[in-house]
N, C-alpha and C. Protein backbone atom coordinates (compact mmCIF):
# COMPACT_ATOMS: atom_id res chain seq x y z
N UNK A 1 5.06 22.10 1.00
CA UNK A 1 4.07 21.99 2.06
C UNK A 1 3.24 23.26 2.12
N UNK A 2 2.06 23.09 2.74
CA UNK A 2 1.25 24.17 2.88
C UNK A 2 1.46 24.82 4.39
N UNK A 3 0.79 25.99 4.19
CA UNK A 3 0.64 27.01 5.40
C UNK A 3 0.54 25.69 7.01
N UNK A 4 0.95 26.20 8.19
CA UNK A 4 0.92 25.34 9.32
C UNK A 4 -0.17 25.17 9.92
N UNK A 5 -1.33 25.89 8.99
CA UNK A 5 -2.40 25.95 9.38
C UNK A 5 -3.27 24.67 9.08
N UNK A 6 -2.97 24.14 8.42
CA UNK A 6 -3.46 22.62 8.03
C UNK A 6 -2.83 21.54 7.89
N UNK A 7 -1.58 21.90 8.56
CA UNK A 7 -0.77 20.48 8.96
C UNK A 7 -1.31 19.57 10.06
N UNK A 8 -2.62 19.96 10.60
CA UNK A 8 -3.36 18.75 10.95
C UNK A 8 -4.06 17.70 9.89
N UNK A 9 -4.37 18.47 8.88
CA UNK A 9 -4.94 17.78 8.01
C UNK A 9 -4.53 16.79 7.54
N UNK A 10 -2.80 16.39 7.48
CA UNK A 10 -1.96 15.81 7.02
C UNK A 10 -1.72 13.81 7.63
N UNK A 11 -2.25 13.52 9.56
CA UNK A 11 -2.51 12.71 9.34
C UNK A 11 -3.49 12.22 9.07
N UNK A 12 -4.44 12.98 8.81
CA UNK A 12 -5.82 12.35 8.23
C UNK A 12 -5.79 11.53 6.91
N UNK A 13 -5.11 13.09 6.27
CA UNK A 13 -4.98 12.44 4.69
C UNK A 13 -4.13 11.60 4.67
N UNK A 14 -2.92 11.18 5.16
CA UNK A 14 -1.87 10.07 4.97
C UNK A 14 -2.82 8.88 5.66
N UNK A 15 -3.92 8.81 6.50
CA UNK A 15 -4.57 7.27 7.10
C UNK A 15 -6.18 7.45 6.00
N UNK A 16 -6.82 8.23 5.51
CA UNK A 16 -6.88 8.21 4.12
C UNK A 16 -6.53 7.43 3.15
N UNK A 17 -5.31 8.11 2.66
CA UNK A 17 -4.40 7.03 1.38
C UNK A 17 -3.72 5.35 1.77
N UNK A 18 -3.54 5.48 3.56
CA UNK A 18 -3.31 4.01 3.77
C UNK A 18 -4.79 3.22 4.12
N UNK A 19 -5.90 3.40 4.35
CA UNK A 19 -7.20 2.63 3.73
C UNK A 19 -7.70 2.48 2.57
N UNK A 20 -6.82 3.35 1.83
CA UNK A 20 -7.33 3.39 0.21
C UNK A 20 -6.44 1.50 -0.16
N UNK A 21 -5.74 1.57 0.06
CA UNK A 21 -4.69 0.23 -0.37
C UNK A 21 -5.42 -0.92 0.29
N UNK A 22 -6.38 -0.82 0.73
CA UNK A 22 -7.36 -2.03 1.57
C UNK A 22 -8.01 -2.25 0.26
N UNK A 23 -8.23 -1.40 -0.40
CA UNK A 23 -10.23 -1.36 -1.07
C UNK A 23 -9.51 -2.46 -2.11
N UNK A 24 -8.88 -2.22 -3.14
CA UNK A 24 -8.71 -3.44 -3.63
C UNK A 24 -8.55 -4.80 -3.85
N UNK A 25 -7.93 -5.10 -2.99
CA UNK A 25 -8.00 -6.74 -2.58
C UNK A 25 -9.14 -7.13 -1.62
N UNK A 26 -9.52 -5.88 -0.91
CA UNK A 26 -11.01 -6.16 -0.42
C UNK A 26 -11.85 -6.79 -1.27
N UNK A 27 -12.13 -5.40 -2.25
CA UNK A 27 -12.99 -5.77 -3.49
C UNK A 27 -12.81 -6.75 -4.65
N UNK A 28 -11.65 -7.62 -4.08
CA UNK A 28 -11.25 -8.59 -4.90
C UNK A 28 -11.59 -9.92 -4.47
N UNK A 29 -11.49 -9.70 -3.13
CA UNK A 29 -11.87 -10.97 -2.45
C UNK A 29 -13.47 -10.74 -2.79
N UNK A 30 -14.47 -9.52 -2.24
CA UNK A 30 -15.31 -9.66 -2.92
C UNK A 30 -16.18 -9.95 -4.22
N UNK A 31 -15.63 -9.85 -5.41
CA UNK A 31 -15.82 -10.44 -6.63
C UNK A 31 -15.38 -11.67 -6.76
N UNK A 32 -14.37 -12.48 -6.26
CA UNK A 32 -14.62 -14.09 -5.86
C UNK A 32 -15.83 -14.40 -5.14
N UNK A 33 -16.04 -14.14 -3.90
CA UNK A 33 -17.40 -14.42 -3.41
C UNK A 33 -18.10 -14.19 -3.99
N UNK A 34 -18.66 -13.77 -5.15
CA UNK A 34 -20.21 -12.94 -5.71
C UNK A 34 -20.13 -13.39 -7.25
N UNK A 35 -18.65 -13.71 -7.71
CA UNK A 35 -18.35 -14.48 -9.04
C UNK A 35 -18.51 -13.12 -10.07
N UNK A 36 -19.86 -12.68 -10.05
CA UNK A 36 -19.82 -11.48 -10.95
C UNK A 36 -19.36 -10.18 -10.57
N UNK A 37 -18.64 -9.65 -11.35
CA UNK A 37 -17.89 -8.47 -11.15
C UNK A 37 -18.80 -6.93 -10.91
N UNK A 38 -19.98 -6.97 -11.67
CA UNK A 38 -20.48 -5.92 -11.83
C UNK A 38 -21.71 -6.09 -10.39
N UNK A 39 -21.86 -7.42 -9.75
CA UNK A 39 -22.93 -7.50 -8.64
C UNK A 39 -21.68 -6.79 -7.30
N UNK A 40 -20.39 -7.66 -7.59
CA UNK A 40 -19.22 -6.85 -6.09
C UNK A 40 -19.12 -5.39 -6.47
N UNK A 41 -19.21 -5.29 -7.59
CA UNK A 41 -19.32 -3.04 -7.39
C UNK A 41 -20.37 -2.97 -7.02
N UNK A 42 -21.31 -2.79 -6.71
CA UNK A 42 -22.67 -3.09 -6.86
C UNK A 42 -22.55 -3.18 -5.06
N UNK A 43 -22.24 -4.26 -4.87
CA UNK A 43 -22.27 -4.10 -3.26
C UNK A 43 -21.61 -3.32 -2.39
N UNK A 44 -19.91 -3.62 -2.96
CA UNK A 44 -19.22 -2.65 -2.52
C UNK A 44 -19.57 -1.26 -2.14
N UNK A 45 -20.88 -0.68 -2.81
CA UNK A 45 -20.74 0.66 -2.66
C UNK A 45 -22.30 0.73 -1.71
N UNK A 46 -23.04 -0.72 -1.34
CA UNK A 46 -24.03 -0.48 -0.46
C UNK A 46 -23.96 0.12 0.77
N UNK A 47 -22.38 -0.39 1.56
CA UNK A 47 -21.87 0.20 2.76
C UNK A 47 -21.69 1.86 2.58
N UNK A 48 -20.72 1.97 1.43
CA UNK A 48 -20.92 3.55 1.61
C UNK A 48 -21.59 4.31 0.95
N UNK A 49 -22.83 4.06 0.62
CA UNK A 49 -24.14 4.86 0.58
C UNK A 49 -24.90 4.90 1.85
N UNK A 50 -24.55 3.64 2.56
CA UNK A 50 -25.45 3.74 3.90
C UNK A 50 -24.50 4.78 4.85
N UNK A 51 -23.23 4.72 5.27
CA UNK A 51 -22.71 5.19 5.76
C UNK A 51 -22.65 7.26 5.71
N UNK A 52 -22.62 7.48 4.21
CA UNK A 52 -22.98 8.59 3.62
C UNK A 52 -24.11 8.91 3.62
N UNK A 53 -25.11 8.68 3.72
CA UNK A 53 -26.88 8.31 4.53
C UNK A 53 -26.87 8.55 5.32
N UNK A 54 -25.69 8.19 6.75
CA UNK A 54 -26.00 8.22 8.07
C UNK A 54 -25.49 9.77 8.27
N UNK A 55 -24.36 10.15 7.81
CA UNK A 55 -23.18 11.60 8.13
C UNK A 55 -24.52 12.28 7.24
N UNK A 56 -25.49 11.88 6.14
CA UNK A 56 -26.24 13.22 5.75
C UNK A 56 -27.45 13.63 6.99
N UNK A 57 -27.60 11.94 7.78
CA UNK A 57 -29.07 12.19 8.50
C UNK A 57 -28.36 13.10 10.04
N UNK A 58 -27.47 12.44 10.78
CA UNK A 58 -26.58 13.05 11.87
C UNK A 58 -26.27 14.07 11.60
N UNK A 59 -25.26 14.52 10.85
CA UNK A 59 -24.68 15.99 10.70
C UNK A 59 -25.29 16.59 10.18
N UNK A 60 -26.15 17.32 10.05
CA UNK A 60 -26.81 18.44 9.01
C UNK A 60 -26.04 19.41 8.22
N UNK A 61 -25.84 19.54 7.20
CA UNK A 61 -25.65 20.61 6.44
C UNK A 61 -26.69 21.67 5.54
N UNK A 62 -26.30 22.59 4.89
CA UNK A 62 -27.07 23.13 4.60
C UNK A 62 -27.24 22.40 2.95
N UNK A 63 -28.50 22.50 2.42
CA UNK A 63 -28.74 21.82 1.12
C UNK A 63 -28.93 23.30 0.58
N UNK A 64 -28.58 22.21 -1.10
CA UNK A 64 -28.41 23.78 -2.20
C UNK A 64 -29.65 24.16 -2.78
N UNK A 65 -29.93 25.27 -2.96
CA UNK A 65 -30.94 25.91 -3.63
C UNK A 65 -31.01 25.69 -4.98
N UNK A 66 -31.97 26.27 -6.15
CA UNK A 66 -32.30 26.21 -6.90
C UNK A 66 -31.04 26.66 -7.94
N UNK A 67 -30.68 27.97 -7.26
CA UNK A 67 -29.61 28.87 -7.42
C UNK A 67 -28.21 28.26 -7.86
N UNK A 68 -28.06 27.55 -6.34
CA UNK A 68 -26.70 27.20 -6.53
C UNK A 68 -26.68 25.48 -7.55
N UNK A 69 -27.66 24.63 -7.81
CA UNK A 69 -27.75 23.87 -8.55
C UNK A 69 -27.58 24.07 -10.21
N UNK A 70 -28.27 25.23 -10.24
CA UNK A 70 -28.05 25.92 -11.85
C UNK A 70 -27.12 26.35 -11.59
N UNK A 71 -25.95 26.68 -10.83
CA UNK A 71 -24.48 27.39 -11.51
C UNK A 71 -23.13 26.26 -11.36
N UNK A 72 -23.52 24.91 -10.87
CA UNK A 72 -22.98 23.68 -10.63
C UNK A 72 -22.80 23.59 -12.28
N UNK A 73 -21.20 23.36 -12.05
CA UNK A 73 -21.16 23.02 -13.28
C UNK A 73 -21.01 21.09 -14.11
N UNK A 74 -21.23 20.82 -14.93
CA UNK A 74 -21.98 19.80 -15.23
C UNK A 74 -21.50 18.54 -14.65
N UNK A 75 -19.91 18.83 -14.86
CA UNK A 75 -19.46 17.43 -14.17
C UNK A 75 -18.91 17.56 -12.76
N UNK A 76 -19.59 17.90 -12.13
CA UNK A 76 -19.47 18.29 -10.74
C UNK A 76 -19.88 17.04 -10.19
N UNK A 77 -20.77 16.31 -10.55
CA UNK A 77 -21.77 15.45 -9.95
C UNK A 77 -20.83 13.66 -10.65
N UNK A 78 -19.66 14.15 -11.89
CA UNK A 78 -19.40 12.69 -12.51
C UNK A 78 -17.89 12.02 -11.74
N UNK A 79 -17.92 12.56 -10.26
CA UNK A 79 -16.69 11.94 -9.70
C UNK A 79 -17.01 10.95 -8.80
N UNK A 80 -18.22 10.66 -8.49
CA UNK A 80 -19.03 9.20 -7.92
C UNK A 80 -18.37 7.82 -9.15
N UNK A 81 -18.33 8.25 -10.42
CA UNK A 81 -18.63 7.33 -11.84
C UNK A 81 -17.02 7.03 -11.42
N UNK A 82 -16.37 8.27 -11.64
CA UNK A 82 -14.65 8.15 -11.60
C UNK A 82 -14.20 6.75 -10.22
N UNK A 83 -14.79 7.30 -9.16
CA UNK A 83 -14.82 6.57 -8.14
C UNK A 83 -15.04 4.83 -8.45
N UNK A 84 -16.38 4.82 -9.11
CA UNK A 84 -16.85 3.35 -9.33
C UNK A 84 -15.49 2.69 -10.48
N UNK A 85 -15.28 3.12 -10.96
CA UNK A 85 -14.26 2.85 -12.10
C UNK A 85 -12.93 2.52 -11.16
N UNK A 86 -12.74 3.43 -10.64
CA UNK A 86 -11.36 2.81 -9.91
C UNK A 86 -11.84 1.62 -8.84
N UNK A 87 -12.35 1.56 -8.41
CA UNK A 87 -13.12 -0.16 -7.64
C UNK A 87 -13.34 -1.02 -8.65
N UNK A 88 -13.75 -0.85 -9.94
CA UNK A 88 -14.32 -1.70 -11.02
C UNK A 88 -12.87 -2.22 -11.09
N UNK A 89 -11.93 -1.41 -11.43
CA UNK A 89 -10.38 -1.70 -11.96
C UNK A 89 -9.69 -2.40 -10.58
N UNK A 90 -10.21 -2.05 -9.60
CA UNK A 90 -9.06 -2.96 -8.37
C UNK A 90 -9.61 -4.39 -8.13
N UNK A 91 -11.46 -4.41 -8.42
CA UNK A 91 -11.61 -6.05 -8.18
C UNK A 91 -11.43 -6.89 -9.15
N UNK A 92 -11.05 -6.24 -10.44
CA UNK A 92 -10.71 -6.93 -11.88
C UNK A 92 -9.15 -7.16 -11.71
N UNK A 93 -8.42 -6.32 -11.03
CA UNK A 93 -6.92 -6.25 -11.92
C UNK A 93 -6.15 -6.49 -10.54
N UNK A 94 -6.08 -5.97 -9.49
CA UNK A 94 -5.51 -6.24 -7.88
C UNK A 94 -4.45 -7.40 -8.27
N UNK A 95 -5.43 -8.66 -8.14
CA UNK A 95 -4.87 -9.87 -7.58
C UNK A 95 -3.71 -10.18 -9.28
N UNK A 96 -4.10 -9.69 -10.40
CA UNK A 96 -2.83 -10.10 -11.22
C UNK A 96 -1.60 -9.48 -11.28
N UNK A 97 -1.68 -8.31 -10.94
CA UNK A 97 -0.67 -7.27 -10.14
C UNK A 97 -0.25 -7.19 -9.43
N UNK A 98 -0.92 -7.15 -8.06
CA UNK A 98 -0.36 -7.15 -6.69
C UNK A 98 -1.03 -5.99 -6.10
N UNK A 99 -1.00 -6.08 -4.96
CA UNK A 99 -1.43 -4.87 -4.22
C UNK A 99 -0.53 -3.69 -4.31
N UNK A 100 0.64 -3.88 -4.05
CA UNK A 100 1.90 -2.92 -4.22
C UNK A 100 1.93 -2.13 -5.65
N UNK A 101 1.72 -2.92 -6.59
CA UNK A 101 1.99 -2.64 -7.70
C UNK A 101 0.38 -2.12 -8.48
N UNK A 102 -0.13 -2.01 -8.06
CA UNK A 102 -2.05 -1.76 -8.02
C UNK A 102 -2.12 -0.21 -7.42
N UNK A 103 -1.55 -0.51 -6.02
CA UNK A 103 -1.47 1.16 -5.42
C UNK A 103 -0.66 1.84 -6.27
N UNK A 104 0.84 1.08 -6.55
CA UNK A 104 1.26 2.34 -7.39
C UNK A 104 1.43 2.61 -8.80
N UNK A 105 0.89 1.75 -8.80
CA UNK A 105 0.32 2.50 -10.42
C UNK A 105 -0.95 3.74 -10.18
N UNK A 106 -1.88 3.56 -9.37
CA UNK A 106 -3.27 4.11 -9.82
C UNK A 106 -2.53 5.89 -8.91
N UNK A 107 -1.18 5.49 -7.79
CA UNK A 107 -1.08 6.77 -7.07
C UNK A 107 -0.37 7.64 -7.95
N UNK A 108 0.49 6.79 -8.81
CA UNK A 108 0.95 7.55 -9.91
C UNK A 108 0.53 8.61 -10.98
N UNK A 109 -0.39 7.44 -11.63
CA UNK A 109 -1.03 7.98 -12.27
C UNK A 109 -2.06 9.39 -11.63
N UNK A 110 -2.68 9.18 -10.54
CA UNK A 110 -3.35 10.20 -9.84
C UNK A 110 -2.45 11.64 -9.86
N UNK A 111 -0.94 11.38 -9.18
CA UNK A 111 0.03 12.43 -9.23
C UNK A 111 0.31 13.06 -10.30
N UNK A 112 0.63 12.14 -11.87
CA UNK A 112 0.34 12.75 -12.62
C UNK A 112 -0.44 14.05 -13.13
N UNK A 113 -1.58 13.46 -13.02
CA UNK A 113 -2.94 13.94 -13.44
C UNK A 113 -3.40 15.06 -12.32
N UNK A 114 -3.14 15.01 -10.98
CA UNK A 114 -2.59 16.38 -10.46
C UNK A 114 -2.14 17.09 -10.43
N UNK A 115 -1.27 16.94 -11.27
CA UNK A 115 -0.11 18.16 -11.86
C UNK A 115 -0.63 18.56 -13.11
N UNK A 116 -1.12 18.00 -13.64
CA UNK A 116 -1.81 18.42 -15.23
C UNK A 116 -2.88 19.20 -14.80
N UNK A 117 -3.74 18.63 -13.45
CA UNK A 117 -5.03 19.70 -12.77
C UNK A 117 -4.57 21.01 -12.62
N UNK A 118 -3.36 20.75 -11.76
CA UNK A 118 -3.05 21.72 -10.95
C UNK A 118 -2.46 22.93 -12.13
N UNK A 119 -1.85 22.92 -12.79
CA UNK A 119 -0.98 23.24 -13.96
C UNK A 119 -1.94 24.31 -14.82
N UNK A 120 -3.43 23.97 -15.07
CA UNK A 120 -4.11 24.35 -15.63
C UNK A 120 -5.36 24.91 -15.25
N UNK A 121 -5.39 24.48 -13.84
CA UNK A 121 -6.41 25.04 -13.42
C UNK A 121 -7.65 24.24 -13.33
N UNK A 122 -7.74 23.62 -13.41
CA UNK A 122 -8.88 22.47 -13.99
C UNK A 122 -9.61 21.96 -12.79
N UNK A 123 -11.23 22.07 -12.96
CA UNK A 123 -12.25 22.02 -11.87
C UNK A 123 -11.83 23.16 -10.88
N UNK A 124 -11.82 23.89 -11.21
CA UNK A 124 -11.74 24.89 -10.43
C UNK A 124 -10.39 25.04 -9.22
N UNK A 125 -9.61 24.17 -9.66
CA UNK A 125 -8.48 24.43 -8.43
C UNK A 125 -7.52 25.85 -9.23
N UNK A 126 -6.92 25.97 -8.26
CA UNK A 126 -6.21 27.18 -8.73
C UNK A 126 -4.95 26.80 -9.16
N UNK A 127 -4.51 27.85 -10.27
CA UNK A 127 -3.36 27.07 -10.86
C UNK A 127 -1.91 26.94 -10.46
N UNK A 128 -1.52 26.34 -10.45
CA UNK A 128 0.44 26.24 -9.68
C UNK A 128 1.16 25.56 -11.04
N UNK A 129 1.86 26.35 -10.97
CA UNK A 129 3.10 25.96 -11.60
C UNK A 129 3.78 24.24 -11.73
N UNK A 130 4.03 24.07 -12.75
CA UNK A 130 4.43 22.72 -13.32
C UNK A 130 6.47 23.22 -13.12
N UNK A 131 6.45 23.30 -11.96
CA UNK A 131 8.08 23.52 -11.79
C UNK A 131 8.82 22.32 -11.86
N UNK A 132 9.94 22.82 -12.09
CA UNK A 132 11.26 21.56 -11.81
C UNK A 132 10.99 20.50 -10.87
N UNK A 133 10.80 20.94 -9.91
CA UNK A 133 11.06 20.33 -8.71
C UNK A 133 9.48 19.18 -8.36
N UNK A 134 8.51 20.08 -9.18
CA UNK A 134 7.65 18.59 -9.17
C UNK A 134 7.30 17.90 -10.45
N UNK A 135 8.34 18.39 -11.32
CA UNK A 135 8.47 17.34 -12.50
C UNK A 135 9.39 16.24 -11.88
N UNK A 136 10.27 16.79 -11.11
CA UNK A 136 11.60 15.26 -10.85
C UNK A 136 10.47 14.99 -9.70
N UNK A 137 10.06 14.96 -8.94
CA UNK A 137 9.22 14.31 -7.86
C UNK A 137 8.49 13.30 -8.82
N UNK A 138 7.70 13.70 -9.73
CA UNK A 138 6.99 12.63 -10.59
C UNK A 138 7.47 12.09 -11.44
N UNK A 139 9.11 12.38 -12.05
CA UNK A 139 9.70 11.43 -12.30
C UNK A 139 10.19 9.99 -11.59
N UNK A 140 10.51 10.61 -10.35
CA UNK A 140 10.85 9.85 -9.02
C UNK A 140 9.49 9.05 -8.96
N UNK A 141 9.02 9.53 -9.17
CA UNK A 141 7.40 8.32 -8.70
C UNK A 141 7.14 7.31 -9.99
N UNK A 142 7.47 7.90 -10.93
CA UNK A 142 7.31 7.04 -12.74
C UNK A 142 8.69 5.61 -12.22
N UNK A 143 9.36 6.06 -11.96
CA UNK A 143 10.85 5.42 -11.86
C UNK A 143 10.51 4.30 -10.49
N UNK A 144 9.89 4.47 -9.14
CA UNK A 144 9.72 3.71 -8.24
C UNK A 144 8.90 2.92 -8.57
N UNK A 145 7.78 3.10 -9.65
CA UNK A 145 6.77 1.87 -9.50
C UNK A 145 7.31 1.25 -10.63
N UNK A 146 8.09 1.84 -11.19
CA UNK A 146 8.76 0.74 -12.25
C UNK A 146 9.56 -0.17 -11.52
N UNK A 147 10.35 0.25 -10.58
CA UNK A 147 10.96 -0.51 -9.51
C UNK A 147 9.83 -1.77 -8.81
N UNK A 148 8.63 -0.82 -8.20
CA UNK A 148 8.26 -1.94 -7.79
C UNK A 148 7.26 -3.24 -8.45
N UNK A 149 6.67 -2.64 -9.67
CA UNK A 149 6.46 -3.85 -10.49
C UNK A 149 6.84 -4.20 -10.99
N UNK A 150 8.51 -3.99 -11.19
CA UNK A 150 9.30 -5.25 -11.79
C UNK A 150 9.46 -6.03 -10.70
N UNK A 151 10.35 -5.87 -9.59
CA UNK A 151 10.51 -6.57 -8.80
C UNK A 151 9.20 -7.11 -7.50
């Protein structure tokens, strides 16, 4: 766990990851209604461009300069694509899987691939150690969704 200083942050992010387990069978039911797969991504993401539209017009932040655009590094901007891809994959694949087995595969895999971030440093996070203790955690997670998509 982190410092107690952001253990508020914690139910955010846990009601976060439990709306994340909506989007797929959402977007599944949506690609039945729409028949084509590439028109339900396509819509799917009309709501939250408008919504992300509204938090840019309401909240103001400060926009980047010339400056800070040239030192952005290149794929800063390609985690929108990453995003569309994992919606592309939940209104295609959800319903032959399951929802259960949909979340945990993709949370898995995510955990994974956080530890490989984290491990190395990668996009700029800072690096932590690939210890014992969160290799068996992600063993423990490899081992449960095997549990739950078998059964």
């Amino acid at each position: 766990m982190n410092n107690g200083s952001s253990l508020w942050l914690y139910p955010l992010i846990l009601t976060a990851g439990a709306l994340q387990a909506w989007g797929p069978p959402m977007n599944n039911t949506l690609r039945q209604a729409l028949v084509n797969p590439w028109l339900a991504s396509f819509v799917s993401f009309i709501p939250v461009a408008a919504f992300l539209g509204c938090l840019f017009l309401c909240l103001p932040a400060p926009l980047p300069d010339a400056k800070d655009l040239a030192e952005m590094p290149w794929w800063a901007p390609l985690g929108g694509i990453i995003g569309a891809f994992a919606v592309i994959a939940g209104l295609l694949f959800v319903k032959d899987v399951g929802a259960g087995a949909f979340a945990g595969l993709t949370i898995t895999a995510n955990i994974l691939m956080s530890l490989i971030i984290d491990k190395f440093g990668m996009f700029g996070m800072a690096q932590k150690d690939l210890s014992g203790g969160r290799m068996i955690g992600a063993a423990l997670m490899v081992a449960g969704i095997g549990l739950i998509s078998k059964f």
